[in-house]
PDB file of N, CA and C in Angstrom:
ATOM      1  N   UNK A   1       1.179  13.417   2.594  1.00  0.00           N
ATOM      2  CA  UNK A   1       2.319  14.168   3.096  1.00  0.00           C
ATOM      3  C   UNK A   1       2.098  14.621   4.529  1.00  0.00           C
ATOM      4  N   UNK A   2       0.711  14.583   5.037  1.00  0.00           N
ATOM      5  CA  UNK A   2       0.693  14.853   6.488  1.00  0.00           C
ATOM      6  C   UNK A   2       0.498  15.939   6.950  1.00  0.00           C
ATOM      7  N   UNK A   3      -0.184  17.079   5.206  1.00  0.00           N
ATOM      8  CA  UNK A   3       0.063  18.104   5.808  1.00  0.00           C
ATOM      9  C   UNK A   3      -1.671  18.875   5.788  1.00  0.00           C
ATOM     10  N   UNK A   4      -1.997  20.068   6.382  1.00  0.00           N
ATOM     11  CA  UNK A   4      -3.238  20.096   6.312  1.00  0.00           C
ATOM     12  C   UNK A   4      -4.133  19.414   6.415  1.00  0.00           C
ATOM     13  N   UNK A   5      -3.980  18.693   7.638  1.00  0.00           N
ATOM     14  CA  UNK A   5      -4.814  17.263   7.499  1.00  0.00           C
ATOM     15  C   UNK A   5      -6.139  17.554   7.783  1.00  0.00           C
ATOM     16  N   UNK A   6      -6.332  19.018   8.369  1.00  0.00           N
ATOM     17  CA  UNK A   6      -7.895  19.176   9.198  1.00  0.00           C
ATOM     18  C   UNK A   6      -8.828  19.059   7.297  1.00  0.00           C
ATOM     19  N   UNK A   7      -7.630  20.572   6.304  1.00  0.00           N
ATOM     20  CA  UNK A   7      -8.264  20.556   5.230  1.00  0.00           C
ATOM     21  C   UNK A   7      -8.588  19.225   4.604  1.00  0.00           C
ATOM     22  N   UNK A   8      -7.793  18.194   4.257  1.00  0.00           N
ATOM     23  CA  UNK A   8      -7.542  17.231   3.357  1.00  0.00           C
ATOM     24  C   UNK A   8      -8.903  16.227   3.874  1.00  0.00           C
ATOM     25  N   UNK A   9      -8.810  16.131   5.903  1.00  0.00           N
ATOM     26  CA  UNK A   9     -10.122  15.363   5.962  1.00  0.00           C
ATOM     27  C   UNK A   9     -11.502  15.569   5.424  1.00  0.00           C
ATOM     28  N   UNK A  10     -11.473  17.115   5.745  1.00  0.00           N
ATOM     29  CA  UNK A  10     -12.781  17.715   4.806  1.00  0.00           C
ATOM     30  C   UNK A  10     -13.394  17.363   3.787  1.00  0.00           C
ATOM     31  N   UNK A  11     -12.105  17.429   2.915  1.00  0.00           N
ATOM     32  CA  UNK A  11     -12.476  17.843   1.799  1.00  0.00           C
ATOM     33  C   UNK A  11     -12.365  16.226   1.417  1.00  0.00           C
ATOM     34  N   UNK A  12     -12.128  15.110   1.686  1.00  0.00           N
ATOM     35  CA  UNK A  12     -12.202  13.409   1.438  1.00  0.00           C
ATOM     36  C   UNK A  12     -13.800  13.899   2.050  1.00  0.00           C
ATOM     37  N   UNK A  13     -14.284  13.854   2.984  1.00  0.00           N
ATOM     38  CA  UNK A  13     -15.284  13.980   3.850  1.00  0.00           C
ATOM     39  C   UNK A  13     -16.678  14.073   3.001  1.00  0.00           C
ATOM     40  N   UNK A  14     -16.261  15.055   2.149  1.00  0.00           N
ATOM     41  CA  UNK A  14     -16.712  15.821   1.462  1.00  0.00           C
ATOM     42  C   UNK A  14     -16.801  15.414  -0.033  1.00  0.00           C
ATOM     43  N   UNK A  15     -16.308  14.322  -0.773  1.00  0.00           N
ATOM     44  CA  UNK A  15     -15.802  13.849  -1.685  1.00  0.00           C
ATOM     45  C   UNK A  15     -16.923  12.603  -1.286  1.00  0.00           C
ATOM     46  N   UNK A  16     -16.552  11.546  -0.425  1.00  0.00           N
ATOM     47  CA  UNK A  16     -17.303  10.460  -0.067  1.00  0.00           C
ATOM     48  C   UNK A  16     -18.809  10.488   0.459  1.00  0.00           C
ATOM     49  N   UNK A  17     -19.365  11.697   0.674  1.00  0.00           N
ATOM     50  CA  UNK A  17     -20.795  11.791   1.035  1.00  0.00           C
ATOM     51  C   UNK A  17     -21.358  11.880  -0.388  1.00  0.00           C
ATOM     52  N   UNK A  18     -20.545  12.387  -1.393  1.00  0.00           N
ATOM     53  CA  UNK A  18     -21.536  12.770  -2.977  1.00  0.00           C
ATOM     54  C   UNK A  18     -21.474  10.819  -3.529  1.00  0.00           C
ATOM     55  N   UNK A  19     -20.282  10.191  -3.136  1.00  0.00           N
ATOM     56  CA  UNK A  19     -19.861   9.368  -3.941  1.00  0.00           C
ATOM     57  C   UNK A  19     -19.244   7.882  -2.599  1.00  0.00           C
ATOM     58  N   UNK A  20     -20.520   7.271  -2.096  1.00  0.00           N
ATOM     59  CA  UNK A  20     -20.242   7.092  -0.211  1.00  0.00           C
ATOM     60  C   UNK A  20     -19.851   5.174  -0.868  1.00  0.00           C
ATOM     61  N   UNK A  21     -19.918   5.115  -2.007  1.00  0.00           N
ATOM     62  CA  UNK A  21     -19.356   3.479  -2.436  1.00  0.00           C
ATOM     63  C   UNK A  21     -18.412   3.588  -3.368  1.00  0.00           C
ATOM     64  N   UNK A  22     -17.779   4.789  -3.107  1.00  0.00           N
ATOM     65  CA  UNK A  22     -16.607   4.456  -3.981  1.00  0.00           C
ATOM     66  C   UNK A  22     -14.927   4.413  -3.620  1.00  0.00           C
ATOM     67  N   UNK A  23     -14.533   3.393  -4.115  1.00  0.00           N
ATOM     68  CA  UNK A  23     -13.452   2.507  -2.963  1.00  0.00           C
ATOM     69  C   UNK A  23     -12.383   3.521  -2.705  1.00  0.00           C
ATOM     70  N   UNK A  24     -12.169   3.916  -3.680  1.00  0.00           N
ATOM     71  CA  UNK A  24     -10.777   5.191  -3.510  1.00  0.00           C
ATOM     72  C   UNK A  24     -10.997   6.158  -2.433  1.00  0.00           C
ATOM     73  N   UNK A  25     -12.188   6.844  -2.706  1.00  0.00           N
ATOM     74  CA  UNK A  25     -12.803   7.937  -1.656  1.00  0.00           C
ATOM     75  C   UNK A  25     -12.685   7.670  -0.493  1.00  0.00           C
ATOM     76  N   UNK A  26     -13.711   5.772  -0.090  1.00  0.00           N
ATOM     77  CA  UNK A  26     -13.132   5.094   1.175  1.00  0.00           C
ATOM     78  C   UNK A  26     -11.969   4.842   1.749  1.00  0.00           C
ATOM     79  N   UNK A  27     -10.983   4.189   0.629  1.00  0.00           N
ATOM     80  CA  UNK A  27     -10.031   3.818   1.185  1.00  0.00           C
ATOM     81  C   UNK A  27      -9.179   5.443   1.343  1.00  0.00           C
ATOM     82  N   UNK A  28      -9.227   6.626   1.095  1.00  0.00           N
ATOM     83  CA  UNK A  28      -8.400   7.978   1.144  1.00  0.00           C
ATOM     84  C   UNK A  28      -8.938   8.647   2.569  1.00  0.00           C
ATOM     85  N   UNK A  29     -10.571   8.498   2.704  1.00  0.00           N
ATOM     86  CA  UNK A  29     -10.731   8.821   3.754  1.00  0.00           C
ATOM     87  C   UNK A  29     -10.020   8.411   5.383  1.00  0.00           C
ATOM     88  N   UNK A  30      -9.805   6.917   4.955  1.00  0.00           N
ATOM     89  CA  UNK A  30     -10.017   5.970   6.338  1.00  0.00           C
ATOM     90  C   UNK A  30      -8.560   6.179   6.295  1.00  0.00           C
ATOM     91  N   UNK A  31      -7.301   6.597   5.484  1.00  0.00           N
ATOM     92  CA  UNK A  31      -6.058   6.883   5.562  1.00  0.00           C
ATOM     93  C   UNK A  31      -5.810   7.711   6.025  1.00  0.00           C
ATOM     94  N   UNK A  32      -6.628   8.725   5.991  1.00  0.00           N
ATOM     95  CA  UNK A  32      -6.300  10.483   6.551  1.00  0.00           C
ATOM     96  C   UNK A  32      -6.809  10.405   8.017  1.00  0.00           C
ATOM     97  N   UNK A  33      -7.544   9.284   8.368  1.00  0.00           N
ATOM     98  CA  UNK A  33      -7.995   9.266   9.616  1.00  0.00           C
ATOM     99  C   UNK A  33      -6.689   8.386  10.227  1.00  0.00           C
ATOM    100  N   UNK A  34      -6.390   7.380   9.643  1.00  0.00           N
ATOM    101  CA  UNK A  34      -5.261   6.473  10.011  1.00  0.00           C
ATOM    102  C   UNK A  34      -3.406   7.362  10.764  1.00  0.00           C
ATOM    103  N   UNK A  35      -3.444   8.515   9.673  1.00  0.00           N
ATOM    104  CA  UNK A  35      -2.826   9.501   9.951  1.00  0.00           C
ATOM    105  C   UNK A  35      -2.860  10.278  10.953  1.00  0.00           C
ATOM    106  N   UNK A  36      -4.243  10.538  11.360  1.00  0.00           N
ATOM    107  CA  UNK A  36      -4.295  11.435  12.811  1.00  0.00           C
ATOM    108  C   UNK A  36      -4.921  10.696  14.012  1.00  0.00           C
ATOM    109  N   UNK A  37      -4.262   9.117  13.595  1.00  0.00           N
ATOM    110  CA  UNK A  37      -4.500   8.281  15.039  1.00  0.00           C
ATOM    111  C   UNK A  37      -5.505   7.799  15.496  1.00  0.00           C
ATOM    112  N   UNK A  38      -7.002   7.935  14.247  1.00  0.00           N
ATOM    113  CA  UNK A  38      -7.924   7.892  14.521  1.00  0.00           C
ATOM    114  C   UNK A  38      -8.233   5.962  14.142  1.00  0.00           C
ATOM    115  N   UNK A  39      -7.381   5.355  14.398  1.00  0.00           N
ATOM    116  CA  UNK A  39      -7.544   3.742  14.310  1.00  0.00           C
ATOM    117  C   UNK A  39      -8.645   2.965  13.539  1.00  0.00           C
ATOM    118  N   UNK A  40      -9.530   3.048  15.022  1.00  0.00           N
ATOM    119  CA  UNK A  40     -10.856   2.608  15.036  1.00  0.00           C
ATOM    120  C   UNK A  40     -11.738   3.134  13.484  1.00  0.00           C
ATOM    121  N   UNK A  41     -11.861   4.210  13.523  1.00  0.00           N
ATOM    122  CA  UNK A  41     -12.670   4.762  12.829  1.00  0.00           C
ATOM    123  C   UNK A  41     -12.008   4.577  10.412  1.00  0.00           C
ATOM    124  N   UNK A  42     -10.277   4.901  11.060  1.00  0.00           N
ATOM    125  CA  UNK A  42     -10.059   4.171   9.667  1.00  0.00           C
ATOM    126  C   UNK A  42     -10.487   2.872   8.718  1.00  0.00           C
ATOM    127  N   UNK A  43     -10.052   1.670  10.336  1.00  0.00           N
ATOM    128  CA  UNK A  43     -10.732   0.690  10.064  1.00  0.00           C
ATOM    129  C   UNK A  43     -11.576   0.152   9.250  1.00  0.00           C
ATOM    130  N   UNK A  44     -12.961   1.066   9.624  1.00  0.00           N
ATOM    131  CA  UNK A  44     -14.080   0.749   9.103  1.00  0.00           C
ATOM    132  C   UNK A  44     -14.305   1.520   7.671  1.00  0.00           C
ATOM    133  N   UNK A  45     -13.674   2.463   7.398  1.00  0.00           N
ATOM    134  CA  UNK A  45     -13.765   2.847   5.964  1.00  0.00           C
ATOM    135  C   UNK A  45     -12.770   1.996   5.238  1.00  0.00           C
ATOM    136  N   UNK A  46     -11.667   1.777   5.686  1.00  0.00           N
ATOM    137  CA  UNK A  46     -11.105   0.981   4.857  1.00  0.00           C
ATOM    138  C   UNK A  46     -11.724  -0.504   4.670  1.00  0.00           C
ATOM    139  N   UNK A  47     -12.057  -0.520   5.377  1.00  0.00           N
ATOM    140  CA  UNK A  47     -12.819  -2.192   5.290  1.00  0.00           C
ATOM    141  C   UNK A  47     -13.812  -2.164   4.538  1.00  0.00           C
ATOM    142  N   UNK A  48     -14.605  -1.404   4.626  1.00  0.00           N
ATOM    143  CA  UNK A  48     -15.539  -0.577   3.563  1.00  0.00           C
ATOM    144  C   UNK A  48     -15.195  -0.897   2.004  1.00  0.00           C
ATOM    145  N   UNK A  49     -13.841  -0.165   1.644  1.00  0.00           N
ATOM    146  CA  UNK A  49     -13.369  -0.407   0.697  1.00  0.00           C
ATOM    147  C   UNK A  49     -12.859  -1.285   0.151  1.00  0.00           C
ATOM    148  N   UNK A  50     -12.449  -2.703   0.950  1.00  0.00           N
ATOM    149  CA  UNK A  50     -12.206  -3.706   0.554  1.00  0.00           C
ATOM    150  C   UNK A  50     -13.381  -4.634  -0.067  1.00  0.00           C
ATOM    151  N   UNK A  51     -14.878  -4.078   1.126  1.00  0.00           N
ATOM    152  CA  UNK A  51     -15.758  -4.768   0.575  1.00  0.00           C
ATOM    153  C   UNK A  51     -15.977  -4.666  -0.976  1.00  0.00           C
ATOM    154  N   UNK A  52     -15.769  -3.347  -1.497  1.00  0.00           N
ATOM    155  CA  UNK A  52     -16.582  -3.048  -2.966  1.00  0.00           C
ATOM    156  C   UNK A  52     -15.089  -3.563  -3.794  1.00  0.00           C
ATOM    157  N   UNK A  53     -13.548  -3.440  -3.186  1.00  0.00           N
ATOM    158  CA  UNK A  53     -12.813  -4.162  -4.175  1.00  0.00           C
ATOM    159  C   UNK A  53     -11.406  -5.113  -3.310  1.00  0.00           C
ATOM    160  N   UNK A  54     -11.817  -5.499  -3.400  1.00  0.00           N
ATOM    161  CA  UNK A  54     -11.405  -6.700  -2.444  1.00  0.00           C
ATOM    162  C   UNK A  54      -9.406  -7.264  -2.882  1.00  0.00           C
ATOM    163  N   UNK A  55      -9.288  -6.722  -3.826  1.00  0.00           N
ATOM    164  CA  UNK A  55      -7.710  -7.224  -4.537  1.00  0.00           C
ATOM    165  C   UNK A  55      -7.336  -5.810  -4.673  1.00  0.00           C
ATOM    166  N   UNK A  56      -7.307  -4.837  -4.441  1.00  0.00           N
ATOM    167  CA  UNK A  56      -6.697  -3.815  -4.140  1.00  0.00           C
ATOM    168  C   UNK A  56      -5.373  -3.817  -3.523  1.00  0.00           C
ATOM    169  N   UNK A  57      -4.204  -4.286  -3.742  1.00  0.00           N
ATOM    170  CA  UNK A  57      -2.829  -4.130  -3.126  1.00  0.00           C
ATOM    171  C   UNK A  57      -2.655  -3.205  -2.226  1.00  0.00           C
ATOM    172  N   UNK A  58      -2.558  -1.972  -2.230  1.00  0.00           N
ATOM    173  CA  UNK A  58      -2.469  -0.698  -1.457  1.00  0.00           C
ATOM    174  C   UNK A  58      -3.322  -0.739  -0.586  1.00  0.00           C
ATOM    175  N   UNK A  59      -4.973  -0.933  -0.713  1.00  0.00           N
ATOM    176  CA  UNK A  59      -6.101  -0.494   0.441  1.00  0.00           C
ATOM    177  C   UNK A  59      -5.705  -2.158   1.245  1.00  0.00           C
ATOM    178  N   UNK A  60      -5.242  -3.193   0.965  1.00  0.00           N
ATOM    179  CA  UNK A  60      -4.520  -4.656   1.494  1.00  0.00           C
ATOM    180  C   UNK A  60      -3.472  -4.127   2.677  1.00  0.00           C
ATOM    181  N   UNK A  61      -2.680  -3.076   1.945  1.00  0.00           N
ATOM    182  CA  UNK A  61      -1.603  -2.695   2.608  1.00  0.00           C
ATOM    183  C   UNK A  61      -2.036  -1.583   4.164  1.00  0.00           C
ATOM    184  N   UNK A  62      -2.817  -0.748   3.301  1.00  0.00           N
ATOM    185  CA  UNK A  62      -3.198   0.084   4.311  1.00  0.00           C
ATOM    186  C   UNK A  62      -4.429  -0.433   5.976  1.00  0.00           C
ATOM    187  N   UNK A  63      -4.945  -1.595   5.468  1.00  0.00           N
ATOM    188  CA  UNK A  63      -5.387  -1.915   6.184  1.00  0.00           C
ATOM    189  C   UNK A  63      -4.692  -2.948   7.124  1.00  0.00           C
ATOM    190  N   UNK A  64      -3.768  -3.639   6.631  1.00  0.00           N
ATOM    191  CA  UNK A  64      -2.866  -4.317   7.714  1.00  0.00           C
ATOM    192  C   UNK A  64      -2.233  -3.371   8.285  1.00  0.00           C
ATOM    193  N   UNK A  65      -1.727  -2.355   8.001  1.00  0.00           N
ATOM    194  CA  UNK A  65      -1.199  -1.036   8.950  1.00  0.00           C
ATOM    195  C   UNK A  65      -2.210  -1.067   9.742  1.00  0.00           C
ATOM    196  N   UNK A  66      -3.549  -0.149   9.794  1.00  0.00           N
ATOM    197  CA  UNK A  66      -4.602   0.029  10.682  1.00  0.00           C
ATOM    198  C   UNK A  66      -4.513  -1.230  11.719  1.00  0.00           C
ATOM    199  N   UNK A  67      -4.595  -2.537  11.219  1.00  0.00           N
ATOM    200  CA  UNK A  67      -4.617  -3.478  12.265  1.00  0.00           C
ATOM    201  C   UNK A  67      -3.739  -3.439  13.250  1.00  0.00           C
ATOM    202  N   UNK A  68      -2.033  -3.118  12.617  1.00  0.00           N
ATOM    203  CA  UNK A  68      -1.014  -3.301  13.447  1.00  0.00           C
ATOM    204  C   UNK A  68      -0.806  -2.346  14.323  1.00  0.00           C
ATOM    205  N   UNK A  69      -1.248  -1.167  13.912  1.00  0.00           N
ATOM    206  CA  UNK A  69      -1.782   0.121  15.003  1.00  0.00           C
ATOM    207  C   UNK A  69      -3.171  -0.693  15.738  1.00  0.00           C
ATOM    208  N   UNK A  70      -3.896  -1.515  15.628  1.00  0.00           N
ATOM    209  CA  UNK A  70      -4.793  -1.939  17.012  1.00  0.00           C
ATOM    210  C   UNK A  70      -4.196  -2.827  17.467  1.00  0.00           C
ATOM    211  N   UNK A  71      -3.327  -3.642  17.244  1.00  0.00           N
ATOM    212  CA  UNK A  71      -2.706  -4.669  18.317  1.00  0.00           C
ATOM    213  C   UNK A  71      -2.685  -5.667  17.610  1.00  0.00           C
ATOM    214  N   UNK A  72      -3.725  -5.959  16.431  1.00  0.00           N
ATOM    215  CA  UNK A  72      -4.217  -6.926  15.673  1.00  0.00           C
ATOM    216  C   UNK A  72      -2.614  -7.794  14.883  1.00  0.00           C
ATOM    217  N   UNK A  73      -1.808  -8.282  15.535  1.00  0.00           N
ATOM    218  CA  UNK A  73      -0.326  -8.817  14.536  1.00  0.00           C
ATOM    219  C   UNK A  73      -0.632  -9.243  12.940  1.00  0.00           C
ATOM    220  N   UNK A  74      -1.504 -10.820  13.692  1.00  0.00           N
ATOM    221  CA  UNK A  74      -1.718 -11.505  12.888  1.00  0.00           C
ATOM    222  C   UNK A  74      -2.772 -11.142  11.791  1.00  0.00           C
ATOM    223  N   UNK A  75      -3.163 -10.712  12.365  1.00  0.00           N
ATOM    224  CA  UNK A  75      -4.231 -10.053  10.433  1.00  0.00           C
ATOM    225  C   UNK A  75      -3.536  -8.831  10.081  1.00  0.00           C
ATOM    226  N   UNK A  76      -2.838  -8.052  10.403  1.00  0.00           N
ATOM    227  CA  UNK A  76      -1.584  -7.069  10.076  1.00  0.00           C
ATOM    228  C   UNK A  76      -1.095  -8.074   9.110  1.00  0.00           C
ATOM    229  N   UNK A  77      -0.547  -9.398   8.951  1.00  0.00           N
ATOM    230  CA  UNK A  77       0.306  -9.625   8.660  1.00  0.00           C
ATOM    231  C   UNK A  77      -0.295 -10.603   7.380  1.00  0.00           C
ATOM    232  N   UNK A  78      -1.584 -11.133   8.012  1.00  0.00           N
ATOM    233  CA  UNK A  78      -2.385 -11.568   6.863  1.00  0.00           C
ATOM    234  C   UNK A  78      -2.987 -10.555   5.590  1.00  0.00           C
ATOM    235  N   UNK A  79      -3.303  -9.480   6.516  1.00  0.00           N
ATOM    236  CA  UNK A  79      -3.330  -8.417   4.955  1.00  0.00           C
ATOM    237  C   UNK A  79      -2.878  -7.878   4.374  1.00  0.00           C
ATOM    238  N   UNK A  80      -1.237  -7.724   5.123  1.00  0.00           N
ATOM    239  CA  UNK A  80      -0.015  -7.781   4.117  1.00  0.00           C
ATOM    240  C   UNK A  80       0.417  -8.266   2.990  1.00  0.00           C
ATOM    241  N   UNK A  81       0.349  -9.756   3.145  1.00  0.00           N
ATOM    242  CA  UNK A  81       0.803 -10.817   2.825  1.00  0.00           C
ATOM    243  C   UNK A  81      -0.766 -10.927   1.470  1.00  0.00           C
ATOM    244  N   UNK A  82      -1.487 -10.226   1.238  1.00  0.00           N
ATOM    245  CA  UNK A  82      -2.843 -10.389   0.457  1.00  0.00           C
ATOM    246  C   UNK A  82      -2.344  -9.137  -0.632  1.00  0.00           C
ATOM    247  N   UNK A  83      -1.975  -8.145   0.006  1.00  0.00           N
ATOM    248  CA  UNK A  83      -1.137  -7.281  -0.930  1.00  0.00           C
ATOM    249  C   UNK A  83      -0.060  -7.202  -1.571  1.00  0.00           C
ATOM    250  N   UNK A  84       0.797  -8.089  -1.161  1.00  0.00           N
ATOM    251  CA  UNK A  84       2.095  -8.915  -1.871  1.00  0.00           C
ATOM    252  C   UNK A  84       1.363  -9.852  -3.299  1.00  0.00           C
ATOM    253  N   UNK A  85       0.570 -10.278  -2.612  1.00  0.00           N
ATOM    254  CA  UNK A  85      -0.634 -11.646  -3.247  1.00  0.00           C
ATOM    255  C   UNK A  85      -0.807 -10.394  -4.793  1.00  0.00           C
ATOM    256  N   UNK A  86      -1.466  -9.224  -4.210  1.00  0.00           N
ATOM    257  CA  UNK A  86      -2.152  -8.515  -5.584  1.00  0.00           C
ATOM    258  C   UNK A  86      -1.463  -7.502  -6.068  1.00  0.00           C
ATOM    259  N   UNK A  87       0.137  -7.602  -5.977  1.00  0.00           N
ATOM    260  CA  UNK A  87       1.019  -7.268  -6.570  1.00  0.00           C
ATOM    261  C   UNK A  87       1.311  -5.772  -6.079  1.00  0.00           C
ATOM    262  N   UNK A  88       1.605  -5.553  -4.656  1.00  0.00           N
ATOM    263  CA  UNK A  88       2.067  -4.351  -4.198  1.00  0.00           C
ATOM    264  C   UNK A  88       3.252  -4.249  -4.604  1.00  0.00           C
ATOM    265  N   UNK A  89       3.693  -3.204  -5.139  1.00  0.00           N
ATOM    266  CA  UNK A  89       5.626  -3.130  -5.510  1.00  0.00           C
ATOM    267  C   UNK A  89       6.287  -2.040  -4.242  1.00  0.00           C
ATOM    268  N   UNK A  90       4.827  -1.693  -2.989  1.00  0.00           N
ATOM    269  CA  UNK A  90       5.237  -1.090  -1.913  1.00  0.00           C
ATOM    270  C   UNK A  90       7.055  -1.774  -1.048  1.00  0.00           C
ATOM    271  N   UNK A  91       7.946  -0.724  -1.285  1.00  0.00           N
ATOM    272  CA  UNK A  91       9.270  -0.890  -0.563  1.00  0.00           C
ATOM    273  C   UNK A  91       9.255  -1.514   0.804  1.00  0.00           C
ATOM    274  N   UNK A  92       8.564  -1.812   1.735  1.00  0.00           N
ATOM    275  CA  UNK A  92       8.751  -1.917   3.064  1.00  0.00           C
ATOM    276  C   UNK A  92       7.558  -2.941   3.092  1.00  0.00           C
ATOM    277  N   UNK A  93       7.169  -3.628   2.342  1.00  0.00           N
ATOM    278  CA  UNK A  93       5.971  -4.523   2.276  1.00  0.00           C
ATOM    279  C   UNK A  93       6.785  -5.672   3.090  1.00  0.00           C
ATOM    280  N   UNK A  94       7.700  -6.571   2.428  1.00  0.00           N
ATOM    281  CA  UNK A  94       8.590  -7.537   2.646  1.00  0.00           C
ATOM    282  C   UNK A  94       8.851  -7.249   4.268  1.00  0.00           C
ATOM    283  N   UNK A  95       9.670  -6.197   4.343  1.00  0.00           N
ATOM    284  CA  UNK A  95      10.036  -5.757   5.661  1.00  0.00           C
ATOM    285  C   UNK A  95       9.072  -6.017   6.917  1.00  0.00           C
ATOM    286  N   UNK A  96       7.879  -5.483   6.694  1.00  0.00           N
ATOM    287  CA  UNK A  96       6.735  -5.537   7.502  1.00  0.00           C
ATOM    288  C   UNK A  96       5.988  -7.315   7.988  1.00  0.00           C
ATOM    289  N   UNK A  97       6.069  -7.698   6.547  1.00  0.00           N
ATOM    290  CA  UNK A  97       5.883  -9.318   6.399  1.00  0.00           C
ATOM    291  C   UNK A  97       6.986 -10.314   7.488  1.00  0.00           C
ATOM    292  N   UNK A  98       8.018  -9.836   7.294  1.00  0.00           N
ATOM    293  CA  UNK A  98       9.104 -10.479   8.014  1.00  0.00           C
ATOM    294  C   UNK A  98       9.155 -10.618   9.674  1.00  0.00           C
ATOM    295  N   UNK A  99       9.117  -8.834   9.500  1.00  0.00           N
ATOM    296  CA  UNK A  99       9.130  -8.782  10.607  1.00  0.00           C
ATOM    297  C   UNK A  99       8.148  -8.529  11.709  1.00  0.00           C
ATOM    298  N   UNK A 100       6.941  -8.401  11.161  1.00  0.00           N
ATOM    299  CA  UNK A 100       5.922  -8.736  11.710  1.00  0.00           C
ATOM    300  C   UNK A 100       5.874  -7.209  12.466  1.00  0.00           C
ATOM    301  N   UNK A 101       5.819  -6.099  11.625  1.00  0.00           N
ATOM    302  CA  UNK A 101       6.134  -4.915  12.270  1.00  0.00           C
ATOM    303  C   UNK A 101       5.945  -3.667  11.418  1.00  0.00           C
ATOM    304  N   UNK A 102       5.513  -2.751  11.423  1.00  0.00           N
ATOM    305  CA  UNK A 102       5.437  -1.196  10.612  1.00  0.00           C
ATOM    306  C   UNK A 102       6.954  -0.983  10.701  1.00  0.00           C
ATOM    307  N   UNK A 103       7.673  -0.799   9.178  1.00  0.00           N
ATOM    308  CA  UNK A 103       8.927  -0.365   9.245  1.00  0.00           C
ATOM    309  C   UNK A 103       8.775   1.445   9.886  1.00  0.00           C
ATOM    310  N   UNK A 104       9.693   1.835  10.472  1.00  0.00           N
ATOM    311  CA  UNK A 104       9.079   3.453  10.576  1.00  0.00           C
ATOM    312  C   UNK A 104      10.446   4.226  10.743  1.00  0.00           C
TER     313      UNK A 104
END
């Protein structure tokens, strides 16, 4: 929701140091960072999290966002298109696929 984000990073922060391979934790952290513009640094937790589960629809989704916030189109659009693959029922998936773009 965007809100309390200083708390919410914390406390993910804080969640993933007890528990630092577990994909949810990764992929929640590297979102809350994704949220406050922090790109680079989402990136790599989310990627993180793909390593340990790799067909994840949503952390698929969230990480072609991260890309399309670095400039990255085409793997934006390839890890879209991987989350369609593992059955995202995300509304704006299609949209994004098409148009090669973050609906917003």
């Amino acid at each position: 929701r965007n809100e309390n984000m200083d708390k919410a990073e914390a406390m993910s922060k804080k969640s993933l140091e007890k528990d630092p391979q577990n994909a949810s934790y990764l992929d929640t952290y590297g979102w809350i960072l994704y949220q406050r513009g922090k790109y680079e640094d989402a990136a790599k937790y989310i990627i993180h999290s793909l390593d340990i589960e790799s067909n994840n629809a949503e952390v698929n989704e969230h990480y072609g966002d991260v890309q399309y916030k670095l400039g990255n189109i085409d793997k934006a659009v390839e890890y879209w298109k991987k989350a369609k693959q593992y059955g995202s029922n995300s509304p704006d998936l299609d949209k994004k696929i098409q148009n090669q773009k973050i609906v917003e």
